[in-house]
Protein backbone atom coordinates (compact mmCIF):
# COMPACT_ATOMS: atom_id res chain seq x y z
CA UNK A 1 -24.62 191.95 11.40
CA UNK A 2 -24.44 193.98 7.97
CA UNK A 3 -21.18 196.70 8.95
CA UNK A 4 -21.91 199.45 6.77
CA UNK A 5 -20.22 203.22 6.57
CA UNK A 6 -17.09 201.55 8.24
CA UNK A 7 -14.19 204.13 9.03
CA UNK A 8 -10.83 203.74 9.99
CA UNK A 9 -8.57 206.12 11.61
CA UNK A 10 -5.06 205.56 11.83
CA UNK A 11 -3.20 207.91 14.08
CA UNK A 12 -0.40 210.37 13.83
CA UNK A 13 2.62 208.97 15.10
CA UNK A 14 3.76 211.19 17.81
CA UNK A 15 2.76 214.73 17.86
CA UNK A 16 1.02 216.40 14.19
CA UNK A 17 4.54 218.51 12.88
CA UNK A 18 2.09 219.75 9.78
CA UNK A 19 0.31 222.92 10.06
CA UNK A 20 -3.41 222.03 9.21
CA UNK A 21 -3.95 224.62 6.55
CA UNK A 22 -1.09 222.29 4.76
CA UNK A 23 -3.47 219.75 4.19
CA UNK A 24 -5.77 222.13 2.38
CA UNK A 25 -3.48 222.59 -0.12
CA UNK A 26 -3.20 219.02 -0.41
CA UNK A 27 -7.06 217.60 -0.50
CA UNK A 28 -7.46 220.76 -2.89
CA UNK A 29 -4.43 219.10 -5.20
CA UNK A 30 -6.14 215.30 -4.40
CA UNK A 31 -9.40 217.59 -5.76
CA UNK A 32 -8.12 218.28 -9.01
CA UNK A 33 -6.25 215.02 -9.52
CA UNK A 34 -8.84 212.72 -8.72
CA UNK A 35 -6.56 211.46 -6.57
CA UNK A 36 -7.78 208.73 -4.52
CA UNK A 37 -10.68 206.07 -5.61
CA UNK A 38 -13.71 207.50 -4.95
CA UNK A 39 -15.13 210.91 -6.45
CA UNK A 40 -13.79 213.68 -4.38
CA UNK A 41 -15.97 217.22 -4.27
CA UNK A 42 -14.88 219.97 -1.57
CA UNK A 43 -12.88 220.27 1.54
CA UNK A 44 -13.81 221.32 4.60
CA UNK A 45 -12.35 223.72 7.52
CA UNK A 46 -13.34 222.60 10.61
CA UNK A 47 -9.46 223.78 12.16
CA UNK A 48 -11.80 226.13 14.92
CA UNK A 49 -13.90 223.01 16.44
CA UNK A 50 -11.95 221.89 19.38
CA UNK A 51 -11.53 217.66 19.25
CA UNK A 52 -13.01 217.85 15.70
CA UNK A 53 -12.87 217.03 12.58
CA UNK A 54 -10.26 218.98 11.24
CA UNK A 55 -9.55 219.33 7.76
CA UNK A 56 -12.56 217.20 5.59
CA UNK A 57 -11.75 216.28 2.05
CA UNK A 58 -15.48 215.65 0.54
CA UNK A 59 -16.07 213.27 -1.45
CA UNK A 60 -19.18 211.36 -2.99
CA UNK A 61 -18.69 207.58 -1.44
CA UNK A 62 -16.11 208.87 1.27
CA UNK A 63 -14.60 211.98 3.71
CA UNK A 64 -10.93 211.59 4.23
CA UNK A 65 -10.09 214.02 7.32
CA UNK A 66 -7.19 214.56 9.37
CA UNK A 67 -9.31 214.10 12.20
CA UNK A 68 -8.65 215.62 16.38
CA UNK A 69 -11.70 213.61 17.09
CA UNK A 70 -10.43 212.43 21.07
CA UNK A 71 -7.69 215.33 21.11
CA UNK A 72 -5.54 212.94 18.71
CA UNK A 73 -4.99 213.50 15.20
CA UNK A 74 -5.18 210.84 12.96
CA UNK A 75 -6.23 210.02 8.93
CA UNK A 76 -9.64 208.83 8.83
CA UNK A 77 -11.47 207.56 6.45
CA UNK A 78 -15.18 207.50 6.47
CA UNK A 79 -17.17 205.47 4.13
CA UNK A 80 -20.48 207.29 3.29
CA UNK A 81 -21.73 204.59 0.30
CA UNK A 82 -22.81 201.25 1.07
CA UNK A 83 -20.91 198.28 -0.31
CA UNK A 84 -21.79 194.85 -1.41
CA UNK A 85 -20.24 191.96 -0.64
CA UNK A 86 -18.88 190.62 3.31
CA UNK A 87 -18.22 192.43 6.11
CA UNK A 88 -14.67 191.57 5.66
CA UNK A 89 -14.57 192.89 2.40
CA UNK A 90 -15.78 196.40 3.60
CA UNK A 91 -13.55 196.55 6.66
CA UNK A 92 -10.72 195.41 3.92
CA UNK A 93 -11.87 198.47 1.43
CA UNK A 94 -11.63 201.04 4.25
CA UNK A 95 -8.63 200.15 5.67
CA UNK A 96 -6.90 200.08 2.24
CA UNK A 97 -8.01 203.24 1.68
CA UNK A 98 -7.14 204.86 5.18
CA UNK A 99 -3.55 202.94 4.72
CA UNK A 100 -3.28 204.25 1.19
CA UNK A 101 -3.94 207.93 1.86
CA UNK A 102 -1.55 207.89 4.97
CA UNK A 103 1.25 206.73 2.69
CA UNK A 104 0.20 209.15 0.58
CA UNK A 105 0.72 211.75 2.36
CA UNK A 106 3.62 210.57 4.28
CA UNK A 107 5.38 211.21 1.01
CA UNK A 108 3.70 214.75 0.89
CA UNK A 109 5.22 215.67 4.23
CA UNK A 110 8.70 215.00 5.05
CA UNK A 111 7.61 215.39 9.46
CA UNK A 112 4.48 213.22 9.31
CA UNK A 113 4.31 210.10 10.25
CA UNK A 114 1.05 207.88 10.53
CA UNK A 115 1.17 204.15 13.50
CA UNK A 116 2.10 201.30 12.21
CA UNK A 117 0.78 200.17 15.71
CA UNK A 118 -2.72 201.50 16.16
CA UNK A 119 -5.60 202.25 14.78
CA UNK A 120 -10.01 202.68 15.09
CA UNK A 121 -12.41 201.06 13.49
CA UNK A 122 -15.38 202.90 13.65
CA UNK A 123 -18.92 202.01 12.18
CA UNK A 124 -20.73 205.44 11.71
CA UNK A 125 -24.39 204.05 11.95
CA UNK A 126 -26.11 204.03 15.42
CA UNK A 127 -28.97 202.17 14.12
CA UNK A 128 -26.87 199.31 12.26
CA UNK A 129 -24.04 199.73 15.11
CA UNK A 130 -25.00 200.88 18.35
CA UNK A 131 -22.28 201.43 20.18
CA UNK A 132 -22.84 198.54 23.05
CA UNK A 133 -21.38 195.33 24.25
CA UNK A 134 -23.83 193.59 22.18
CA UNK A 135 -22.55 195.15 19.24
CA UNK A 136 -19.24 194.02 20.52
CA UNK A 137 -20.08 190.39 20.99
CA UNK A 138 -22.23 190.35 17.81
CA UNK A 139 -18.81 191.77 15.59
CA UNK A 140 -15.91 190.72 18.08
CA UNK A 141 -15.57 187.29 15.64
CA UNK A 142 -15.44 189.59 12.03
CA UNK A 143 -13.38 191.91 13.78
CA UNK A 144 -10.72 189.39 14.28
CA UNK A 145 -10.96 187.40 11.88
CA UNK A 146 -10.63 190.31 9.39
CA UNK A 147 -7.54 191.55 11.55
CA UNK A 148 -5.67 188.26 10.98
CA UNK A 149 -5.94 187.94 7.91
CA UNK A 150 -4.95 191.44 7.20
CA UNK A 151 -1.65 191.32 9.51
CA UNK A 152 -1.10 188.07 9.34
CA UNK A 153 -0.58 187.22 12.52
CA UNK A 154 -2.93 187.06 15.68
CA UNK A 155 -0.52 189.23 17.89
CA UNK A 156 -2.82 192.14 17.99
CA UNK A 157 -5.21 193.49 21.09
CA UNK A 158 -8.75 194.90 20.27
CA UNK A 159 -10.35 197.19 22.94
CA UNK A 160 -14.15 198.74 22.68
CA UNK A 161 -14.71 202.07 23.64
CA UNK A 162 -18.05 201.85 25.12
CA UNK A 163 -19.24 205.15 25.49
CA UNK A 164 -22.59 204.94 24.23
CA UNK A 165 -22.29 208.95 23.05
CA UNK A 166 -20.18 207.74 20.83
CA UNK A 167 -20.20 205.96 17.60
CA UNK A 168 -19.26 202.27 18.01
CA UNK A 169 -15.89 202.20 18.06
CA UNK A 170 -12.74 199.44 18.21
CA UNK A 171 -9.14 200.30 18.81
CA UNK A 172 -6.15 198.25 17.39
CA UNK A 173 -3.12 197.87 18.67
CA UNK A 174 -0.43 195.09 17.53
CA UNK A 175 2.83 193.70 18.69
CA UNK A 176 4.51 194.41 15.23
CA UNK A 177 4.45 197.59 13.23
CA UNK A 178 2.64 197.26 9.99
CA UNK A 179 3.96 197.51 6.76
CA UNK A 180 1.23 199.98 5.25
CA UNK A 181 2.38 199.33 1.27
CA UNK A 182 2.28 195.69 1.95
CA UNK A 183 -1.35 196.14 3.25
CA UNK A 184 -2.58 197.96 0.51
């Protein structure tokens, strides 16, 4: 299975401190910067849709978002290009970048926090990735493999949220936090 347009979302850690108009200030400064890696455009108020998507930086490969999507905020990055190379390498690219903006703005925000215990990994593509237990068994292999070589270890539990509404979807949780800069 090709896994293209792979997010990640790696939660707040405890309750969001930060008001959301905050990180519109931010993404605006990421804006002007060129901050991150890819080519970043606009950002997006979505702070009135219940569950939602929050606050959207645009950009031309990929949206980074402090997302409410399940009534729990989190930093999610959402690949929009395709990428060559293995499925591991993509699922590598997008956590990096998840991890890299959560550092970043940890160090923007003295009360935020991101899990070094859990994260999503979403494919948003219903016709590549339906979300079903075939996916599941078709990916379950990548999926791990991919996680242990990323944490180094194999101490880590992978549950699929099956709700076929929904785009196919993994949750992470490990044993040990993670060591985001050492991920990167």
């Amino acid at each position: 299975m090709n896994l293209q347009h792979v997010n990640v979302k790696i939660f707040v850690d405890g309750e969001l401190n930060v008001d959301l108009e905050e990180f519109i200030k931010v993404f605006h400064r990421w804006i002007a910067d060129q901050s991150m890696d890819e080519l970043l455009i606009d950002v997006a108020d979505y702070r009135h849709v219940p569950a939602g998507p929050g606050v959207v930086l645009i950009g031309h490969e990929a949206d980074y978002s402090i997302d409410n999507n399940g009534n729990r905020f989190g930093l999610r990055y959402n690949r929009k290009a395709e990428l060559d190379g293995a499925n591991e390498d993509r699922l590598r690219q997008a956590f990096r970048s998840a991890a890299g903006a959560c550092q970043s703005l940890e160090s923007e925000f003295e009360n935020l926090r991101f899990s070094r215990r859990q994260f999503q990994i979403l494919i948003n593509d219903r016709m590549l990735a339906p979300n079903t237990h075939e996916t599941f068994d078709a990916c379950k292999g990548e999926l791990e493999s991919f996680l242990k070589n990323l944490l180094a270890h194999n101490n880590f539990i992978i549950e699929h949220k099956d709700d076929p509404r929904q785009l196919f979807t993994v949750e992470i949780s490990v044993d040990e936090p993670m060591d985001l800069s050492a991920l990167i």
